[in-house]
N, C-alpha and C. Protein backbone atom coordinates (compact mmCIF):
# COMPACT_ATOMS: atom_id res chain seq x y z
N UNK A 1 -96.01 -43.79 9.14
CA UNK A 1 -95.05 -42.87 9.73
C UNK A 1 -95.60 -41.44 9.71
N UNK A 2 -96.47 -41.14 8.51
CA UNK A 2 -96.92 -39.96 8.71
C UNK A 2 -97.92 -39.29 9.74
N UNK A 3 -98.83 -40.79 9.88
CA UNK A 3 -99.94 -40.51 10.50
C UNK A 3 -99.27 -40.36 11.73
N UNK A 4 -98.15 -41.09 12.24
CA UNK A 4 -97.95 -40.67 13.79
C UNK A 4 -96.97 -39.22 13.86
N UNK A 5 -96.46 -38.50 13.09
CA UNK A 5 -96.26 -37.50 13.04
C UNK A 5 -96.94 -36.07 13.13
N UNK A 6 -98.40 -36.21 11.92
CA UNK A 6 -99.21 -35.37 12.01
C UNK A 6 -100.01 -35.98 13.92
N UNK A 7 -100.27 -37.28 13.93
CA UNK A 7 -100.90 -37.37 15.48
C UNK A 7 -99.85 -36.66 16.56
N UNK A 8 -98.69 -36.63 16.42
CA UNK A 8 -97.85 -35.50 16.98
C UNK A 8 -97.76 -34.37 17.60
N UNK A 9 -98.32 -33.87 16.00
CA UNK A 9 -98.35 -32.46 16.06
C UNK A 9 -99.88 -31.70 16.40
N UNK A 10 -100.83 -33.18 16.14
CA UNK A 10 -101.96 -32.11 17.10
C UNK A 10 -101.85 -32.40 17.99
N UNK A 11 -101.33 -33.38 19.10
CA UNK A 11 -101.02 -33.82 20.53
C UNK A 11 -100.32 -31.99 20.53
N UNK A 12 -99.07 -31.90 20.14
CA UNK A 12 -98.67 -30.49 20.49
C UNK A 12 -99.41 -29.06 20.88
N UNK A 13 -100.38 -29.08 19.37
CA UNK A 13 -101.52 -28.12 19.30
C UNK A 13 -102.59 -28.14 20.74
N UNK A 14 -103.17 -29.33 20.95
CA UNK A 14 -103.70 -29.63 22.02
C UNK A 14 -102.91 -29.23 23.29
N UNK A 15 -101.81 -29.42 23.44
CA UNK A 15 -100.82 -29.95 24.78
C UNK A 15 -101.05 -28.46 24.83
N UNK A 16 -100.38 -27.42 23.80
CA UNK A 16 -100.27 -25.98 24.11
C UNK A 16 -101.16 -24.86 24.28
N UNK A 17 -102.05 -25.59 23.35
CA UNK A 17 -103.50 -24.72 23.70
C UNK A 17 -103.83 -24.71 25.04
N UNK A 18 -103.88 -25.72 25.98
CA UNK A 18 -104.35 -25.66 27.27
C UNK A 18 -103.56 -26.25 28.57
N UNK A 19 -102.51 -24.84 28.41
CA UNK A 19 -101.47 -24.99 29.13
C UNK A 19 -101.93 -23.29 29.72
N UNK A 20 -101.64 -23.78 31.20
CA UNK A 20 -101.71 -22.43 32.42
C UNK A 20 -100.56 -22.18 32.71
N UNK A 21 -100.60 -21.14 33.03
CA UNK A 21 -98.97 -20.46 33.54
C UNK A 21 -99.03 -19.83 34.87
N UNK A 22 -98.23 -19.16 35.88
CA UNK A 22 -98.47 -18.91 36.52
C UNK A 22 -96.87 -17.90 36.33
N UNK A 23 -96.95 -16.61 36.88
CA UNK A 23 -95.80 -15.45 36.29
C UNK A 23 -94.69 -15.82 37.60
N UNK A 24 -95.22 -16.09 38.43
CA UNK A 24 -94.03 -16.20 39.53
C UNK A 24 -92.88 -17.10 39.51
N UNK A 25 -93.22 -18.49 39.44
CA UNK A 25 -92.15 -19.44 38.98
C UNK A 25 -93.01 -20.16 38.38
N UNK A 26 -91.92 -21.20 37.30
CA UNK A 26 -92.44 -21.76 36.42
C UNK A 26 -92.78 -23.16 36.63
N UNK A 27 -94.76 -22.68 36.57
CA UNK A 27 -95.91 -23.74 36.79
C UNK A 27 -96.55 -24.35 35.51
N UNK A 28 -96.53 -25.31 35.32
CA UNK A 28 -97.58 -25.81 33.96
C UNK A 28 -98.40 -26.59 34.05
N UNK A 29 -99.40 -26.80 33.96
CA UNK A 29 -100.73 -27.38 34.16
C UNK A 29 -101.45 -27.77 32.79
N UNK A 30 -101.49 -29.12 33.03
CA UNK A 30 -102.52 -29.66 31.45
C UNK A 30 -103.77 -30.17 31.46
N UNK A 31 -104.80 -29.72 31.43
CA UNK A 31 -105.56 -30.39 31.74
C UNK A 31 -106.05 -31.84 30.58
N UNK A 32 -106.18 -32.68 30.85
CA UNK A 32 -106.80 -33.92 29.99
C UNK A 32 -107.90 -34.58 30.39
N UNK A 33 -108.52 -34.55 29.28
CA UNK A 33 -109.84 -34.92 29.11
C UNK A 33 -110.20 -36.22 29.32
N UNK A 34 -110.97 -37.13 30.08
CA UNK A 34 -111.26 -38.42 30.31
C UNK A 34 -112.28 -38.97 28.86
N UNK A 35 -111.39 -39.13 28.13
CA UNK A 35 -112.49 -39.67 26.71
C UNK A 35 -113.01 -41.27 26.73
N UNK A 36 -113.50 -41.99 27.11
CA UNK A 36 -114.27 -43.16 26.75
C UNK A 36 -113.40 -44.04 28.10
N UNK A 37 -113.00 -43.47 29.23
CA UNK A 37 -112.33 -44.04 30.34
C UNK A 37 -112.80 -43.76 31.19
N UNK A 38 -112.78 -44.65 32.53
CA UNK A 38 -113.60 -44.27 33.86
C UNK A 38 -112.05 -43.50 34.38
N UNK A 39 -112.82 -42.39 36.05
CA UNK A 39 -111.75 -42.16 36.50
C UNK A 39 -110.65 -43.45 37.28
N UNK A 40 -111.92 -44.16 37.73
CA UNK A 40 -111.21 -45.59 38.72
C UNK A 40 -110.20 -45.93 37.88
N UNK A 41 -110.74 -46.15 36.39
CA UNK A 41 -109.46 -47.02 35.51
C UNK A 41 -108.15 -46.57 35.60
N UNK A 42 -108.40 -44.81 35.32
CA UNK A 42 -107.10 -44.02 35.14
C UNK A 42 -106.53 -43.99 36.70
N UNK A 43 -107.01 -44.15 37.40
CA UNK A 43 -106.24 -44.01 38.83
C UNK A 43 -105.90 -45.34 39.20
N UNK A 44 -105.76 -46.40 39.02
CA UNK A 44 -105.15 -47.56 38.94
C UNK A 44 -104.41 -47.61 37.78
N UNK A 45 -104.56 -46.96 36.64
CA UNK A 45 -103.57 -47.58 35.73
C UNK A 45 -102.19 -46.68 36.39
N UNK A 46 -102.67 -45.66 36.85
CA UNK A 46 -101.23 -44.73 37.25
C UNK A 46 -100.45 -45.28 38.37
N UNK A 47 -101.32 -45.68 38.96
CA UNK A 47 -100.60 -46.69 40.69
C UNK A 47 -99.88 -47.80 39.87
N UNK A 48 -100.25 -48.59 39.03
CA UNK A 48 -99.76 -49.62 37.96
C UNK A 48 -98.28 -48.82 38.05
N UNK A 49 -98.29 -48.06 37.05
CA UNK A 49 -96.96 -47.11 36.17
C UNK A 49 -96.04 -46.87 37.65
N UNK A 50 -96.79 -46.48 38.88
CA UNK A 50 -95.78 -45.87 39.36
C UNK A 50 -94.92 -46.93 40.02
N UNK A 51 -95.64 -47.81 40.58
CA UNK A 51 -95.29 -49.22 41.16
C UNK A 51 -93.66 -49.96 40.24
N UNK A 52 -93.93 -49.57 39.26
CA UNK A 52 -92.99 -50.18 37.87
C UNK A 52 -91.85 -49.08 38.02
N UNK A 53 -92.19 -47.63 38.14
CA UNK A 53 -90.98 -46.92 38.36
C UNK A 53 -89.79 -47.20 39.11
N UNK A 54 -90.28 -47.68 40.61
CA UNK A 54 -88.83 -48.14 41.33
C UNK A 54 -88.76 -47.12 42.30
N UNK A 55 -87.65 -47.03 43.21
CA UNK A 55 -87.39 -46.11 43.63
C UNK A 55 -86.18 -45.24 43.20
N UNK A 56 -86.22 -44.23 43.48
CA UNK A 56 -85.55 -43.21 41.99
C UNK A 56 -85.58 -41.96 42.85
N UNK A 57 -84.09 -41.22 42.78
CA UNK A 57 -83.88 -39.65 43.32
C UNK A 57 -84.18 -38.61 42.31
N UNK A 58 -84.34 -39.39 41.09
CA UNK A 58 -84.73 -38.15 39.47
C UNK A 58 -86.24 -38.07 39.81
N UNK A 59 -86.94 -38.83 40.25
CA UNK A 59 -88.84 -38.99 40.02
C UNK A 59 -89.29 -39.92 40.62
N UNK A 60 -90.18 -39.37 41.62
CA UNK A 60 -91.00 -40.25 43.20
C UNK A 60 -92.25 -39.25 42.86
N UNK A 61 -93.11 -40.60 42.40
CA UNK A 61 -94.94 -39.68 42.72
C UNK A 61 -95.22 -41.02 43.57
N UNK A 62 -96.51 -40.14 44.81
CA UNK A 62 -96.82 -41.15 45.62
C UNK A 62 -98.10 -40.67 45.36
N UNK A 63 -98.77 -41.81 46.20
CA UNK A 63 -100.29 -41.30 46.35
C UNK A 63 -100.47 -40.33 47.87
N UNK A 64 -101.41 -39.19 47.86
CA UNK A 64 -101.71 -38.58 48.95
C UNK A 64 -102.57 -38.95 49.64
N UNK A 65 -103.07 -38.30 50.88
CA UNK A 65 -104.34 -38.94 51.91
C UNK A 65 -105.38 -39.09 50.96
N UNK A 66 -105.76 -37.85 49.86
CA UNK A 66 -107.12 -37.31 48.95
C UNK A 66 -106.45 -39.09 47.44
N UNK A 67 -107.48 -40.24 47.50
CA UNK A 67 -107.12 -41.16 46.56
C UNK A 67 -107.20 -40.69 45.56
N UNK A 68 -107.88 -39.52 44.85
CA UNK A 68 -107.56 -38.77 43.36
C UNK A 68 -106.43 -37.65 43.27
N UNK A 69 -105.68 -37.72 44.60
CA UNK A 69 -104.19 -36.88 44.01
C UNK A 69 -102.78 -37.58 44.09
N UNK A 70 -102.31 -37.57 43.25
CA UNK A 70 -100.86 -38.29 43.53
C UNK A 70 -99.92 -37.21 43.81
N UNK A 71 -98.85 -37.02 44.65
CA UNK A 71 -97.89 -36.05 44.55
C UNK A 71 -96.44 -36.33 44.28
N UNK A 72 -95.92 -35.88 44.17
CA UNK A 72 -94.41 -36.35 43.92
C UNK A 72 -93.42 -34.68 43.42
N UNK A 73 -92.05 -35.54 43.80
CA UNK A 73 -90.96 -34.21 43.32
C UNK A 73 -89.74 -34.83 42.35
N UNK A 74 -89.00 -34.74 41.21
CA UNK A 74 -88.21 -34.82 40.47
C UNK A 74 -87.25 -34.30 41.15
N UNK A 75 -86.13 -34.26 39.81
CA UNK A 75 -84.73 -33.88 39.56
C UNK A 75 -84.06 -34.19 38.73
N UNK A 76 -83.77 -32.88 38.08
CA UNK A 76 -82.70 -33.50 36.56
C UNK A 76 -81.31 -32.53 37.35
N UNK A 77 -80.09 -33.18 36.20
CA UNK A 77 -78.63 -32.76 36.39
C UNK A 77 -78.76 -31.41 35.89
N UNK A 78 -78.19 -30.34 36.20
CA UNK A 78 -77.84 -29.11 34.72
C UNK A 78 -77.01 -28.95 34.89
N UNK A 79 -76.24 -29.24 33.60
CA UNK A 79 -74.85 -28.66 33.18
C UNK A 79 -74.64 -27.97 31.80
N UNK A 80 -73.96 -27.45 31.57
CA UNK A 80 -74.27 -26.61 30.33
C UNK A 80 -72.57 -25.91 29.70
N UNK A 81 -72.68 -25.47 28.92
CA UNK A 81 -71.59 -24.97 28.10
C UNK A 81 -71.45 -23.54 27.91
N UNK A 82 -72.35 -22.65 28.01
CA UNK A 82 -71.87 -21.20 28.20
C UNK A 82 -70.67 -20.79 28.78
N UNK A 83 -69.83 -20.33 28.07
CA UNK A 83 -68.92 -19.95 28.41
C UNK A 83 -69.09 -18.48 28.65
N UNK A 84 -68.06 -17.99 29.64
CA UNK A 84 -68.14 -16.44 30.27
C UNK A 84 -67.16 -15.87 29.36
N UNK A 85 -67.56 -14.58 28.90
CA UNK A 85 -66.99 -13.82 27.99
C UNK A 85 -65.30 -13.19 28.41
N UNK A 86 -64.47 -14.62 28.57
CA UNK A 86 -62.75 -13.83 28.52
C UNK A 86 -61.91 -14.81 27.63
N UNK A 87 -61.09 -14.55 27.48
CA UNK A 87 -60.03 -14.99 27.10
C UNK A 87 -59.25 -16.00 27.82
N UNK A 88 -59.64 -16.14 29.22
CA UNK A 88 -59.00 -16.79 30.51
C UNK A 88 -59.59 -17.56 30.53
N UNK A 89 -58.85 -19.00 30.17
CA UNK A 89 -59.24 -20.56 30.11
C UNK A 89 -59.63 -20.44 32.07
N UNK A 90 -58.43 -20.05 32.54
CA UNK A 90 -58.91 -20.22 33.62
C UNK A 90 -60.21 -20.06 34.62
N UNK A 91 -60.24 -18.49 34.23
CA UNK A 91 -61.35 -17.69 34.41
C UNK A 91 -62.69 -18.30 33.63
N UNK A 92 -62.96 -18.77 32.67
CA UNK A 92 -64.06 -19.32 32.07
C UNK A 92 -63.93 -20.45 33.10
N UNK A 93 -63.84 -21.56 33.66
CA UNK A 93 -63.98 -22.96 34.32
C UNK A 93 -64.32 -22.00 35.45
N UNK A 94 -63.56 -21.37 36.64
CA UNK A 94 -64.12 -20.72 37.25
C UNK A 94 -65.56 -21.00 37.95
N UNK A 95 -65.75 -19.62 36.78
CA UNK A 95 -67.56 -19.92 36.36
C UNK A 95 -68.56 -20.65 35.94
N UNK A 96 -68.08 -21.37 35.25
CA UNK A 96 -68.68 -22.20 34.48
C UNK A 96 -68.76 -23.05 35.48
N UNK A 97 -67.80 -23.66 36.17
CA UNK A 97 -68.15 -24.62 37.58
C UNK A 97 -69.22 -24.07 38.29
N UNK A 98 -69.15 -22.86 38.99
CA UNK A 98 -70.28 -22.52 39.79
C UNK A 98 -71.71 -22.61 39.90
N UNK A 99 -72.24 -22.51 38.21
CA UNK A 99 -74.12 -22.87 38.02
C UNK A 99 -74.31 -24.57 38.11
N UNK A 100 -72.88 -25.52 38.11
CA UNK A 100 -72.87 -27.09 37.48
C UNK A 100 -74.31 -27.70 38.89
N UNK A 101 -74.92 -28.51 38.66
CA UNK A 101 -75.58 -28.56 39.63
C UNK A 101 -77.14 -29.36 39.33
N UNK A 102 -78.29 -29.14 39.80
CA UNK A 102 -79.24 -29.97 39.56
C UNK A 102 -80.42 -28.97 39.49
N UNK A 103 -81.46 -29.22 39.21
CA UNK A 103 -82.78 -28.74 39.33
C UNK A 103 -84.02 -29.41 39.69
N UNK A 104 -84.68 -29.22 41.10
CA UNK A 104 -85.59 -29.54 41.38
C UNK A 104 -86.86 -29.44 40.78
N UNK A 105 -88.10 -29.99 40.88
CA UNK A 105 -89.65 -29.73 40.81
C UNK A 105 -90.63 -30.70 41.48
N UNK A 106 -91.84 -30.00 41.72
CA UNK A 106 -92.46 -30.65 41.89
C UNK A 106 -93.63 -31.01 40.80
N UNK A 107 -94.49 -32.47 41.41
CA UNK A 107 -95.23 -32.81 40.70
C UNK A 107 -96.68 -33.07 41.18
N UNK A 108 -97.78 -32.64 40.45
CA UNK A 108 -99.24 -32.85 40.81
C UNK A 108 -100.02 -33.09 40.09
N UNK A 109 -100.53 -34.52 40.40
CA UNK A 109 -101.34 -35.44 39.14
C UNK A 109 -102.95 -35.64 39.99
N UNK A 110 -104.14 -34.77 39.22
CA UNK A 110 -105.19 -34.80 40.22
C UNK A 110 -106.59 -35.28 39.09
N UNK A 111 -107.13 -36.04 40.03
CA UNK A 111 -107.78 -37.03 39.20
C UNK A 111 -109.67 -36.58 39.15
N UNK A 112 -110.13 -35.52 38.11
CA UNK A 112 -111.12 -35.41 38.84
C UNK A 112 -112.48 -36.06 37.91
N UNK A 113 -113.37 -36.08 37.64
CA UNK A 113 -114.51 -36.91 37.52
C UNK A 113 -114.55 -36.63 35.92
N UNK A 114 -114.13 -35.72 35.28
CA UNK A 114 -113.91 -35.82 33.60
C UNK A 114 -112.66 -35.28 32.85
N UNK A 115 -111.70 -35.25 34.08
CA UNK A 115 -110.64 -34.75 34.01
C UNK A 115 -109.47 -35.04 34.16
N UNK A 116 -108.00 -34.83 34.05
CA UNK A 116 -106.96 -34.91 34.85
C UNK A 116 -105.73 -33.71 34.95
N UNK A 117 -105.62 -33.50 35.59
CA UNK A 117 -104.61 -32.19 35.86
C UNK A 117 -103.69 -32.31 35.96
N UNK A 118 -102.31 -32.45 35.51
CA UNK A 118 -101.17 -32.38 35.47
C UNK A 118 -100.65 -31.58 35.70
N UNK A 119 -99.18 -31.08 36.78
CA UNK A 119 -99.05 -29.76 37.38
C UNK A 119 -97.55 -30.39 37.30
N UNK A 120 -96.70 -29.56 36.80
CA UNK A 120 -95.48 -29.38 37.12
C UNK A 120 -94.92 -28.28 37.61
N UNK A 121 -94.25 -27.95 39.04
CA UNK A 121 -94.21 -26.71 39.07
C UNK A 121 -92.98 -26.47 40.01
N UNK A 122 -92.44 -24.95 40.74
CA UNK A 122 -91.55 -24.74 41.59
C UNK A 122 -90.32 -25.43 40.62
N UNK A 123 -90.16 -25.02 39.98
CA UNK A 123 -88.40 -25.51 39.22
C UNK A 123 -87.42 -24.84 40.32
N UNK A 124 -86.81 -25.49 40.61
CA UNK A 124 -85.78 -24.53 41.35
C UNK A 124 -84.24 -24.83 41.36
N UNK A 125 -83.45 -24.15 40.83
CA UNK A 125 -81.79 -24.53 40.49
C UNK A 125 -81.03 -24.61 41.89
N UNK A 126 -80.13 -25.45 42.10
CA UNK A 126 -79.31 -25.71 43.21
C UNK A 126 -78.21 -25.99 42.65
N UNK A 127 -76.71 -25.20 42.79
CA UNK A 127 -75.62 -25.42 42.54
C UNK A 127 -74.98 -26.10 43.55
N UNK A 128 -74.37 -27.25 42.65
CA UNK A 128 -73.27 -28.46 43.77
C UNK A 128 -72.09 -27.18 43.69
N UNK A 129 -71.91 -26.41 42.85
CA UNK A 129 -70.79 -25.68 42.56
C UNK A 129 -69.16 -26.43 42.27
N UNK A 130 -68.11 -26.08 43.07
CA UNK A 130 -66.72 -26.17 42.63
C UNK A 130 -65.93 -25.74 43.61
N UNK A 131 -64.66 -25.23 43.92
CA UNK A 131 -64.10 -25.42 44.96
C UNK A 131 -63.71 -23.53 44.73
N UNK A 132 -64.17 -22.62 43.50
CA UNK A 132 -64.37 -21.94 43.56
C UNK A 132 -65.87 -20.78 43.79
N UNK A 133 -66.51 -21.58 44.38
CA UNK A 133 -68.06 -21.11 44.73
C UNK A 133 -68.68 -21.61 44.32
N UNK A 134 -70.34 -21.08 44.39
CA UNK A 134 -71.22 -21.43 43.69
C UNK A 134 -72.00 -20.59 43.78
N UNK A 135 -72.97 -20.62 42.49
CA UNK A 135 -74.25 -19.59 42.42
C UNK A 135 -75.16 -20.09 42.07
N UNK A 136 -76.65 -20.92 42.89
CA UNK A 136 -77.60 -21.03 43.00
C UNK A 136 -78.54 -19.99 42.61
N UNK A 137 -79.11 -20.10 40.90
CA UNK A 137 -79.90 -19.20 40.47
C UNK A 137 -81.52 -19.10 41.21
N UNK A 138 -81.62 -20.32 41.91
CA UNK A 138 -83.45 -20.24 42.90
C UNK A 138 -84.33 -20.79 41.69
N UNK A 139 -85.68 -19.83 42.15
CA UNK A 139 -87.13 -20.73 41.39
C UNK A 139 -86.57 -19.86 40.52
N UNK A 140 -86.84 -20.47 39.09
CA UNK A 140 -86.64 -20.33 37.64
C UNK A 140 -88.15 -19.97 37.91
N UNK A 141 -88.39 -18.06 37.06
CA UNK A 141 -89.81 -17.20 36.23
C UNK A 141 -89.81 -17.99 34.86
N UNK A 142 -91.02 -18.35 35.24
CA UNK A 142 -91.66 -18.59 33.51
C UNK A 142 -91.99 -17.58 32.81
N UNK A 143 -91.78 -16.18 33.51
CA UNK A 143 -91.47 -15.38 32.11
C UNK A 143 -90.32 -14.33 32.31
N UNK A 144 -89.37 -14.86 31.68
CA UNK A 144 -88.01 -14.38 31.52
C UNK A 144 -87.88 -13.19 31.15
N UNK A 145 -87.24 -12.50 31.77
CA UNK A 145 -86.89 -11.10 31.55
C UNK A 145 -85.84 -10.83 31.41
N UNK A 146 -85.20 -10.65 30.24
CA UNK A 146 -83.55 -10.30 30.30
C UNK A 146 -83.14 -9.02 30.91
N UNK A 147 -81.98 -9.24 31.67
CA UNK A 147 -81.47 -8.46 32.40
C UNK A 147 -80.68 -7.61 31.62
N UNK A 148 -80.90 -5.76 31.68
CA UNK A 148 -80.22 -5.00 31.27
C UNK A 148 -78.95 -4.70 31.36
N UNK A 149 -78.66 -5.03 32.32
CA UNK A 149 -76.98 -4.78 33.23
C UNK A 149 -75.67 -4.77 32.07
N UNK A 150 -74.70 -3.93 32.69
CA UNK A 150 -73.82 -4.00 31.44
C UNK A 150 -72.43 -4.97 32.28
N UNK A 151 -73.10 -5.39 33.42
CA UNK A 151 -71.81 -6.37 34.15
C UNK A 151 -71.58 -7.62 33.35
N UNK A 152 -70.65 -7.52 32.84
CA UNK A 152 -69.86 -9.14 32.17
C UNK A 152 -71.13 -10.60 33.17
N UNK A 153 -70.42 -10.64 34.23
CA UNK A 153 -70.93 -11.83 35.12
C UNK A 153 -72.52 -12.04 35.27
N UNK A 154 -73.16 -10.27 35.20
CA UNK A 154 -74.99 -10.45 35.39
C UNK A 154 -75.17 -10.96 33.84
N UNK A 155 -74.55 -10.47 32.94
CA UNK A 155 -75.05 -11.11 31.38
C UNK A 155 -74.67 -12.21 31.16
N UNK A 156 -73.74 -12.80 31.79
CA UNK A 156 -73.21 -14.55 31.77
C UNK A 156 -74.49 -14.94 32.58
N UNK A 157 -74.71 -14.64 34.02
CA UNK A 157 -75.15 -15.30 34.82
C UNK A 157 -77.05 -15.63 34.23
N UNK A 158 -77.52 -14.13 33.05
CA UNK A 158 -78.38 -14.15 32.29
C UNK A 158 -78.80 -15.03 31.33
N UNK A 159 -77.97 -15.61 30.71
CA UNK A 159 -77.39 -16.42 29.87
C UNK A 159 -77.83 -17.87 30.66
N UNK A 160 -76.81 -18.11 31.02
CA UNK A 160 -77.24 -19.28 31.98
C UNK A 160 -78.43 -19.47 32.35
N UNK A 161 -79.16 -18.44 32.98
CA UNK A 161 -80.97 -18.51 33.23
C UNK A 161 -81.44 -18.55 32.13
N UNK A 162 -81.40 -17.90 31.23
CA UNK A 162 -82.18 -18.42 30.00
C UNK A 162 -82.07 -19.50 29.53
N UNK A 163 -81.33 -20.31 29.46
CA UNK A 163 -80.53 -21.89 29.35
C UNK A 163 -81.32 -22.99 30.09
N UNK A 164 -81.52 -22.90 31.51
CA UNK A 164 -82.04 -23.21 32.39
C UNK A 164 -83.20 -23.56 32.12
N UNK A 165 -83.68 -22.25 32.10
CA UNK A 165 -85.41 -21.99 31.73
C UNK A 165 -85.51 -22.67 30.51
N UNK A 166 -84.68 -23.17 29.48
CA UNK A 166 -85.19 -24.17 28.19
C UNK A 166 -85.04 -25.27 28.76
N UNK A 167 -84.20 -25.69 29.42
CA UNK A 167 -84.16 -26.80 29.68
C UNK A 167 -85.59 -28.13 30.77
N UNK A 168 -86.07 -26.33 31.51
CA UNK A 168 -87.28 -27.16 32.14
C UNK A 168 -88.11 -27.03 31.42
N UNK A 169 -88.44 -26.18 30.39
CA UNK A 169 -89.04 -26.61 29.69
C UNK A 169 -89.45 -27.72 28.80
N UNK A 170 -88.33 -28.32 28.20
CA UNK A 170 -87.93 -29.59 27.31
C UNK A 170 -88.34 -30.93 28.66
N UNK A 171 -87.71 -30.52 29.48
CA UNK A 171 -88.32 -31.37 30.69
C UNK A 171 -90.05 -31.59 30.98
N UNK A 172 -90.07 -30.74 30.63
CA UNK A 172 -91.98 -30.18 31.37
C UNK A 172 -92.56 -30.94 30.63
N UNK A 173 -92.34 -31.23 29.05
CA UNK A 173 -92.94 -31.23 27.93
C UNK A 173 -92.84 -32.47 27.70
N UNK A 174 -91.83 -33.02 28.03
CA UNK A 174 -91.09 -35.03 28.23
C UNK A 174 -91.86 -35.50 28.89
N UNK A 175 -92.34 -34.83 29.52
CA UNK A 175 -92.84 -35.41 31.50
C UNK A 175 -94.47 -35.56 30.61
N UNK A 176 -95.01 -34.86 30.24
CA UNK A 176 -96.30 -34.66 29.94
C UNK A 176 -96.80 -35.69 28.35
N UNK A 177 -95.46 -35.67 27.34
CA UNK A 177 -95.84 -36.60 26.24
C UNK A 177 -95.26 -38.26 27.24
N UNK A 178 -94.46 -38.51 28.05
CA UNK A 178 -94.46 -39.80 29.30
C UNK A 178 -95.59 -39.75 29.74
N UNK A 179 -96.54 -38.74 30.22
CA UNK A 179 -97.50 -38.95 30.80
C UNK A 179 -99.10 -39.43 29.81
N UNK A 180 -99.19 -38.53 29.21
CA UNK A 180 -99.96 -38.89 27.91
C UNK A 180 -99.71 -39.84 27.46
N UNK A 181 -98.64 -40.61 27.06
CA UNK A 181 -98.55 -41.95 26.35
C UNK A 181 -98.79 -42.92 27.38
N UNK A 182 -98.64 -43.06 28.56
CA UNK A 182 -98.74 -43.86 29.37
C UNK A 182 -100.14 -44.09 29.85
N UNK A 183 -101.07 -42.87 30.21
CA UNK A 183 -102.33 -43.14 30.79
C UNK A 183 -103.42 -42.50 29.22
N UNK A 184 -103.52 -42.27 28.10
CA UNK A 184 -104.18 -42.10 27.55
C UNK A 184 -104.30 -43.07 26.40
């Protein structure tokens, strides 16, 4: 039990050490090392995995024209519990309906001769909303900037993006120890 814990935690060390970012929206890229595996193997074992997936509106990777890139786009639910700063049961649902909704990404798995690249990127929030609006926060920045504003709704609506932004993260990071356990 220990040993797969400490193997864990340098998978982590590793995973984070060589992780790219990109400041505009939030991109992550891993690169992995082909250790004692051909590329042919790893690019059939992944056609294997994906074949077994199914068809699915959360996660579709296909293969592209180029046979060492696979592409594909996700989707998780977001819903969340921040509540907006009143007293008004009413007024809190409101809002709180409006961010309820899903989050897109895409995906890029590229296969190169001692390598593999893993790309998760373009997060982007889409509110189903409520019958009182909705507010579609867009591509989620991977580097968050809290908003100064002293408006009640921009510091809720702040709130919520920061929320967001953990959540693709925890996503990003699922997607990549699924991916690692599966082809390494």
């Amino acid at each position: 039990m220990n040993m797969k814990l400490l193997f864990y935690f340098i998978l982590f060390n590793i995973l984070a050490s060589t992780t790219y970012c990109q400041v505009s929206n939030l991109t992550d890229t891993i690169k992995y090392e082909l250790i004692g595996k051909t590329k042919k193997d790893c690019v059939n074992k992944l056609k294997e995995k994906i074949s077994k997936l199914g068809v699915s509106d959360t996660l579709s990777i296909s293969e592209s024209e180029d046979n060492d890139v696979f592409i594909g786009k996700g989707k998780f639910t977001y819903n969340h519990i921040i509540n907006y700063d009143t007293s008004d049961a009413f007024l809190n649902r409101t809002y709180v309906g409006q961010v309820i909704g899903f989050v897109t990404y895409k995906v890029r798995i590229e296969f190169q001769k001692k390598y593999i690249l893993v790309a998760l990127q373009n997060f982007e929030h889409v509110a189903k909303g409520s019958k009182y609006g909705k507010k579609s926060l867009g591509m989620i920045n991977f580097a968050y900037v809290p908003n100064k504003s002293k408006d009640e709704e921009l510091i809720w609506l702040d709130k919520v993006l920061k929320d967001i932004l953990g959540t693709c993260k925890r996503v990003n990071v699922g997607f990549k120890l699924w991916f690692f356990n599966t082809m390494l």
